[in-house]
C-alpha atoms as a PDB file:
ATOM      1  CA  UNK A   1      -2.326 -16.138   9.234  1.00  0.00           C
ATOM      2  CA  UNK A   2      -2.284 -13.805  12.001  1.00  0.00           C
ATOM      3  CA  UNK A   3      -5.095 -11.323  12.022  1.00  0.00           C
ATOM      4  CA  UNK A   4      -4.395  -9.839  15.368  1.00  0.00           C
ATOM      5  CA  UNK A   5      -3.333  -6.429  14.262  1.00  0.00           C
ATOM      6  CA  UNK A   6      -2.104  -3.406  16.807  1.00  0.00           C
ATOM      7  CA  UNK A   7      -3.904  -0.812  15.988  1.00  0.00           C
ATOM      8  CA  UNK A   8      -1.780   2.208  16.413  1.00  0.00           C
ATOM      9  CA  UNK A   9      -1.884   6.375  16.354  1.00  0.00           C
ATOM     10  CA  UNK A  10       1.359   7.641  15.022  1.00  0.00           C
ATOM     11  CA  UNK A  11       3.437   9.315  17.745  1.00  0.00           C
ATOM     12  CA  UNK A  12       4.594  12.301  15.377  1.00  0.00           C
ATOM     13  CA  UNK A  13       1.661  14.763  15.808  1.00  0.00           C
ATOM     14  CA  UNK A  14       3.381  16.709  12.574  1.00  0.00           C
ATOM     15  CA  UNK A  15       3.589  13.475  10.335  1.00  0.00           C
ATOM     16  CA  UNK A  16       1.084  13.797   7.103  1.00  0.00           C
ATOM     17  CA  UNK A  17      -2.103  12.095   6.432  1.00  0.00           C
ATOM     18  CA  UNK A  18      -1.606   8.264   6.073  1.00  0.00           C
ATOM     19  CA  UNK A  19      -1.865   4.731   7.043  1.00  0.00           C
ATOM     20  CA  UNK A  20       0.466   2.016   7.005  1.00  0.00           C
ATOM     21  CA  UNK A  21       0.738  -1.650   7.684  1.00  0.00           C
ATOM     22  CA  UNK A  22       3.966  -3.502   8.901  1.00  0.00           C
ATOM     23  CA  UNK A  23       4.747  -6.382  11.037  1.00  0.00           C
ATOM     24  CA  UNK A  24       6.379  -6.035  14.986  1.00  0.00           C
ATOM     25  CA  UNK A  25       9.717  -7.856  15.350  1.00  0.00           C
ATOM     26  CA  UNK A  26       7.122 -10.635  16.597  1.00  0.00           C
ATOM     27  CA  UNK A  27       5.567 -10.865  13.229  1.00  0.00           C
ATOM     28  CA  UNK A  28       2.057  -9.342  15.002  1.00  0.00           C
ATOM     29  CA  UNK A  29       0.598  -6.978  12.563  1.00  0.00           C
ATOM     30  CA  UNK A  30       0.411  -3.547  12.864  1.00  0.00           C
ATOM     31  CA  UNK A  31      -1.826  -0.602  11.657  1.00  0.00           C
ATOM     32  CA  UNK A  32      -0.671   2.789  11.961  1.00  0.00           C
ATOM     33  CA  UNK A  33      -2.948   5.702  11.244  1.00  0.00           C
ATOM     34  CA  UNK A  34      -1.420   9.234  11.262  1.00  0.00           C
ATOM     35  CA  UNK A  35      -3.202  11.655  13.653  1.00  0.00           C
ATOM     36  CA  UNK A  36      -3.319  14.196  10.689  1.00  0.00           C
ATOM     37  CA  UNK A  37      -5.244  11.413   8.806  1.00  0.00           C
ATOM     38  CA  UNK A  38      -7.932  10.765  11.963  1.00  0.00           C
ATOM     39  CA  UNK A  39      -8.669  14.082  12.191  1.00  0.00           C
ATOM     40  CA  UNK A  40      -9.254  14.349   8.445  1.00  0.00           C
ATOM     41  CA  UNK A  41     -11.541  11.678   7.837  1.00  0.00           C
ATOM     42  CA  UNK A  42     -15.371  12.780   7.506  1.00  0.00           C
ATOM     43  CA  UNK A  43     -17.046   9.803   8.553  1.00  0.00           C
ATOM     44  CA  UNK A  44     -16.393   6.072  10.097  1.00  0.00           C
ATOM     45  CA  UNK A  45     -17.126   4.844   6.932  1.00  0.00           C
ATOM     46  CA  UNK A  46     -13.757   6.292   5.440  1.00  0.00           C
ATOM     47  CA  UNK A  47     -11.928   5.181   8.486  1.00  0.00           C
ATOM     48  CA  UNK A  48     -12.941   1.592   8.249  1.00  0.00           C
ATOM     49  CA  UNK A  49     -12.089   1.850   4.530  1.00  0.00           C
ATOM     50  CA  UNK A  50      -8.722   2.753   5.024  1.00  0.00           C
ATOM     51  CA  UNK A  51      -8.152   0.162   7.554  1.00  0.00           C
ATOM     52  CA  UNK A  52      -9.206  -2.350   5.840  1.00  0.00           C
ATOM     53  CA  UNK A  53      -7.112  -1.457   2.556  1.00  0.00           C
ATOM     54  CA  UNK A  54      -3.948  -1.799   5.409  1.00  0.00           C
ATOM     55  CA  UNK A  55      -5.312  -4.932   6.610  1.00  0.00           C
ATOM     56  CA  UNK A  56      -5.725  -5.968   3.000  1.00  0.00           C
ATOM     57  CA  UNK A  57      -2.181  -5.282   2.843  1.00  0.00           C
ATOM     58  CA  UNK A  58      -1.381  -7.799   5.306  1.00  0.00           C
ATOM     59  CA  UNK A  59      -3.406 -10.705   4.052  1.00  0.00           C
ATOM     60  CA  UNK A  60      -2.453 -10.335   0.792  1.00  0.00           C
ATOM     61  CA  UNK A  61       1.267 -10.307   1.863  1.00  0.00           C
ATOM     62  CA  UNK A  62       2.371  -7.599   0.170  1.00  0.00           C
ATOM     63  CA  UNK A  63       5.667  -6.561   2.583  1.00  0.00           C
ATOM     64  CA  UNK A  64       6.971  -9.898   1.247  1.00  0.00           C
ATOM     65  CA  UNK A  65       6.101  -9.300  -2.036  1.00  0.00           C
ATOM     66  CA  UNK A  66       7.686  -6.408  -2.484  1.00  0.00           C
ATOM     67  CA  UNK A  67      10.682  -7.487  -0.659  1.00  0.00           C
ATOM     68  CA  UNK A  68      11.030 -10.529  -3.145  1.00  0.00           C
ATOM     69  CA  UNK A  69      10.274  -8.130  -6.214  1.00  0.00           C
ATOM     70  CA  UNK A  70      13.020  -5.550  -4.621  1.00  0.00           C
ATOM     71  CA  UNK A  71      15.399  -8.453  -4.396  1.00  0.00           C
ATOM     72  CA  UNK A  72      14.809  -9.318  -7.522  1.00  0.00           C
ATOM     73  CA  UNK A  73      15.355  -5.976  -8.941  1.00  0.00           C
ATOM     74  CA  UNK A  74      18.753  -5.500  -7.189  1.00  0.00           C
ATOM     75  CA  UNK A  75      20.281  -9.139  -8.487  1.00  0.00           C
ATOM     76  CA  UNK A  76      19.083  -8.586 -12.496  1.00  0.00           C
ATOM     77  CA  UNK A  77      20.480  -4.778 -12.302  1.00  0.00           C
ATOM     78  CA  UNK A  78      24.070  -5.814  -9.967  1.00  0.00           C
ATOM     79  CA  UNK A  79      24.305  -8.414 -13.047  1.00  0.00           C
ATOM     80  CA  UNK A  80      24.206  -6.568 -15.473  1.00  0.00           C
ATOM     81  CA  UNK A  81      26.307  -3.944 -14.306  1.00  0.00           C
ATOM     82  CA  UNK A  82      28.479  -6.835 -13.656  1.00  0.00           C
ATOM     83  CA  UNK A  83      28.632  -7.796 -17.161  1.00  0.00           C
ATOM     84  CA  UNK A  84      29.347  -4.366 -18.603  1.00  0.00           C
ATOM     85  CA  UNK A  85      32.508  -4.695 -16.823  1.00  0.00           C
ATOM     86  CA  UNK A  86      31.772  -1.781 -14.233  1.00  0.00           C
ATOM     87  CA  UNK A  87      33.500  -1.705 -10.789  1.00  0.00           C
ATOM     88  CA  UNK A  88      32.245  -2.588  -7.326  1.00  0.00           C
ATOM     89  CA  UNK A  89      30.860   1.062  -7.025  1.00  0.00           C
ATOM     90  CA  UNK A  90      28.797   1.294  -9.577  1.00  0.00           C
ATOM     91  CA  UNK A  91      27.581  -2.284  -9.199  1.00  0.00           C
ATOM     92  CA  UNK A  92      26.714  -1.364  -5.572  1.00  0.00           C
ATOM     93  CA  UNK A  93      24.403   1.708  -7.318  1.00  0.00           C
ATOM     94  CA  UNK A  94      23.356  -0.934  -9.933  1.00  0.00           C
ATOM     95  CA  UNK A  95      21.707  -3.037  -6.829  1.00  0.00           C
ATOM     96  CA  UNK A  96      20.812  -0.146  -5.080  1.00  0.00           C
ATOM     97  CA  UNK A  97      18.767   0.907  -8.356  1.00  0.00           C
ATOM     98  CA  UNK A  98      17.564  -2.535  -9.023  1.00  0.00           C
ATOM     99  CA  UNK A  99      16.018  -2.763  -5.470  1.00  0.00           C
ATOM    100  CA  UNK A 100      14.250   0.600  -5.876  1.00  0.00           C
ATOM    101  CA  UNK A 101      12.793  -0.062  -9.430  1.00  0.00           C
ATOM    102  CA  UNK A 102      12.030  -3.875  -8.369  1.00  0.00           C
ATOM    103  CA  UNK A 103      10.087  -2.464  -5.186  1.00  0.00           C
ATOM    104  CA  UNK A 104       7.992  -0.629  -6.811  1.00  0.00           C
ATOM    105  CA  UNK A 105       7.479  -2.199  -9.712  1.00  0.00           C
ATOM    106  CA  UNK A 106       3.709  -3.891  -8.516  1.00  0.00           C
ATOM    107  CA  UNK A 107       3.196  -1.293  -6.413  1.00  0.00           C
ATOM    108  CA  UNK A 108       0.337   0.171  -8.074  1.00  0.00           C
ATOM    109  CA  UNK A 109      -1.463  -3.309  -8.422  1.00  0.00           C
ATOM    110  CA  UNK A 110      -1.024  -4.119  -4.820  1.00  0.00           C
ATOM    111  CA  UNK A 111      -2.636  -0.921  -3.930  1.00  0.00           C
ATOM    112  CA  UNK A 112      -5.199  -1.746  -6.179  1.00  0.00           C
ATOM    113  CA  UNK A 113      -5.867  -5.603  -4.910  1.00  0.00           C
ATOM    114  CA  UNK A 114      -5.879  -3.757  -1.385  1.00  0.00           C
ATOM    115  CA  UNK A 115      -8.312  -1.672  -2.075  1.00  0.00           C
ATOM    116  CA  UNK A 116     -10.528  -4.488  -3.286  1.00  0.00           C
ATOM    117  CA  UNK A 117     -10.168  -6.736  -0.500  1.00  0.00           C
ATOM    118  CA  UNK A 118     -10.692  -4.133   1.474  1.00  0.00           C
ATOM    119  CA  UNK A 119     -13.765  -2.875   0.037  1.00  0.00           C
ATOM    120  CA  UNK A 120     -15.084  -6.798   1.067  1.00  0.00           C
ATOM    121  CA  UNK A 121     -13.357  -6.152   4.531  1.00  0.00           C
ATOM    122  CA  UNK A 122     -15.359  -2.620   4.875  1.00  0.00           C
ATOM    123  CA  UNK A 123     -18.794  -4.203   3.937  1.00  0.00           C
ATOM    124  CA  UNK A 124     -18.807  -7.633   5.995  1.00  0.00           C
ATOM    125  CA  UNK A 125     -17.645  -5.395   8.768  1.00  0.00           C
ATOM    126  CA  UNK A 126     -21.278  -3.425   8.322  1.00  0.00           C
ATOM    127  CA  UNK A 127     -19.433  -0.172   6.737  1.00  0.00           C
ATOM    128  CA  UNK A 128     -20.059   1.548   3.550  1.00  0.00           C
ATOM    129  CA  UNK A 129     -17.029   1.147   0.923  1.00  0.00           C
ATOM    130  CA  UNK A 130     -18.648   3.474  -1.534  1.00  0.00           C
ATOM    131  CA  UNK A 131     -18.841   6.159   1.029  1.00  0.00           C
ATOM    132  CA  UNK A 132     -15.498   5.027   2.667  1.00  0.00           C
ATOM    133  CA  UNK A 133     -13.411   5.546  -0.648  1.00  0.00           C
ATOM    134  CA  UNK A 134     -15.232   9.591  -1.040  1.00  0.00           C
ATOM    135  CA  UNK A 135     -11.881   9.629   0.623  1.00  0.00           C
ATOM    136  CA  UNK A 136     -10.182   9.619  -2.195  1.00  0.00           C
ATOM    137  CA  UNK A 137     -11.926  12.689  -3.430  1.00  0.00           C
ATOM    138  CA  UNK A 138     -10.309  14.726  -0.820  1.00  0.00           C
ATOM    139  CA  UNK A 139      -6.260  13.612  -0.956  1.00  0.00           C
ATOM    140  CA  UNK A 140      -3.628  14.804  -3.331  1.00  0.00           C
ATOM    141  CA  UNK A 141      -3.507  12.666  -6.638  1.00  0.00           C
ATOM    142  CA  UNK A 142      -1.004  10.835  -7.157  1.00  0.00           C
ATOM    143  CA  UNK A 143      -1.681  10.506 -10.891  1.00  0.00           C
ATOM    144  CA  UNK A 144       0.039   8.323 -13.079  1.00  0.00           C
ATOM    145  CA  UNK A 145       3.739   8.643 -12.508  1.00  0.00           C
ATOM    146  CA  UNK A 146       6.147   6.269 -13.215  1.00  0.00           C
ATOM    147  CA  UNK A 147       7.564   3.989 -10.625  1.00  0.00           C
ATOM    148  CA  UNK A 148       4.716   6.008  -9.261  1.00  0.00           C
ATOM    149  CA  UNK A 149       3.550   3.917  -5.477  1.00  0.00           C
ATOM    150  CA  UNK A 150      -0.054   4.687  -5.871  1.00  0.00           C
ATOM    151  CA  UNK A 151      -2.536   4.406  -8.640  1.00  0.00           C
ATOM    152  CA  UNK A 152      -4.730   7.689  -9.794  1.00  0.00           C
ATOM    153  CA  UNK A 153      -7.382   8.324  -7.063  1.00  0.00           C
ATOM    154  CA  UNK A 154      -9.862   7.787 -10.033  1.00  0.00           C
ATOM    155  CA  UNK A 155      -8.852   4.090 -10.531  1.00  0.00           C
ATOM    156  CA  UNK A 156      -9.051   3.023  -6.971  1.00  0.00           C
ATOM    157  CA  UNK A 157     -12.495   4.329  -6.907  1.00  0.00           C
ATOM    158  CA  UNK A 158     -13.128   2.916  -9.627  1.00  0.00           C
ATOM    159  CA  UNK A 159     -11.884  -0.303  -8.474  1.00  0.00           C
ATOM    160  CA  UNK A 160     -14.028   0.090  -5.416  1.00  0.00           C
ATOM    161  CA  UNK A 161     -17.504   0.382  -7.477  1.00  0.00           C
ATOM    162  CA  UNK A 162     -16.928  -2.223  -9.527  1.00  0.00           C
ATOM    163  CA  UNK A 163     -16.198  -4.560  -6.466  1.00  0.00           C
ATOM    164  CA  UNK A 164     -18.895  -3.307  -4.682  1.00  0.00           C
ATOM    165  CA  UNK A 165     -21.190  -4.234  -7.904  1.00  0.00           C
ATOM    166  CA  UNK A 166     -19.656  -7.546  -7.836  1.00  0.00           C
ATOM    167  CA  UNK A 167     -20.625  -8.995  -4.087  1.00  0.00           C
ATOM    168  CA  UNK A 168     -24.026  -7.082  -4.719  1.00  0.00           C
ATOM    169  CA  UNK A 169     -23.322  -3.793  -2.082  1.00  0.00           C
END
């Protein structure tokens, strides 16, 4: 796997706190970091942490997962607008529909596998998860919404702690 990521500032001074991980038309992995979310992290602790949750991303291949779970979504919905006899428009909003809800649909658990993989990530690198996830503290909630893209800012702690407790950090 390649582990050679681009780390990257967003060029969009305005653009909101966040991170993101993709993959150049080369297939290099990239981190992207907003410069809203730079300035708003207290310590290097919380920027390792949310670096490693975006490299997490990578290695757990997530961006192909949830293109094959968006796929997915858009065949089963197309079909069965399909076989309630609807025409090409609506079957076109079927798959449209299909690839939205199937995209999302592990969304929540991925973020939540990144975040412990990333916790490991954070402490073999010499950083403090624990302290690194306080981050969560101080960002919106996302709560518990349906077709929701984040987990509650409670459970990733949460999920942090208890991996922490497991490699004994």
């Amino acid at each position: 796997m390649n582990c050679d990521y681009l780390i990257r500032i967003h060029p969009n001074k305005k653009a909101p706190p966040n991170a993101s991980q993709s993959l150049s038309k080369s297939g290099r992995p990239i981190i992207t970091i907003t410069q809203a979310l730079a300035q708003n992290v207290n310590n290097t602790d919380e920027l390792a942490f949310v670096m490693s949750h975006e490299a997490a991303h990578h290695i757990q291949g997530h961006l192909a997962r949830q293109a094959q779970n968006a796929a997915a979504g858009a065949i089963i919905f197309a079909g069965l607008a399909t076989i309630a006899g609807t025409g090409a428009n609506d079957i076109a909003a079927a798959q449209d529909l299909g690839a939205f809800v199937g995209g999302r649909s592990y969304s929540k658990d991925f973020e939540l596998e990144a975040d412990r993989l990333g916790t490991v990530i954070a402490y073999k690198a010499g950083y403090d998860p624990l302290k690194g996830a306080l981050f969560f503290a101080r960002v919106p909630d996302p709560g518990d919404r349906f077709l929701g893209t984040h987990p509650p800012n409670a459970q990733r702690y949460y999920a942090v702690q208890a991996t922490m407790a497991q490699i004994g950090g």
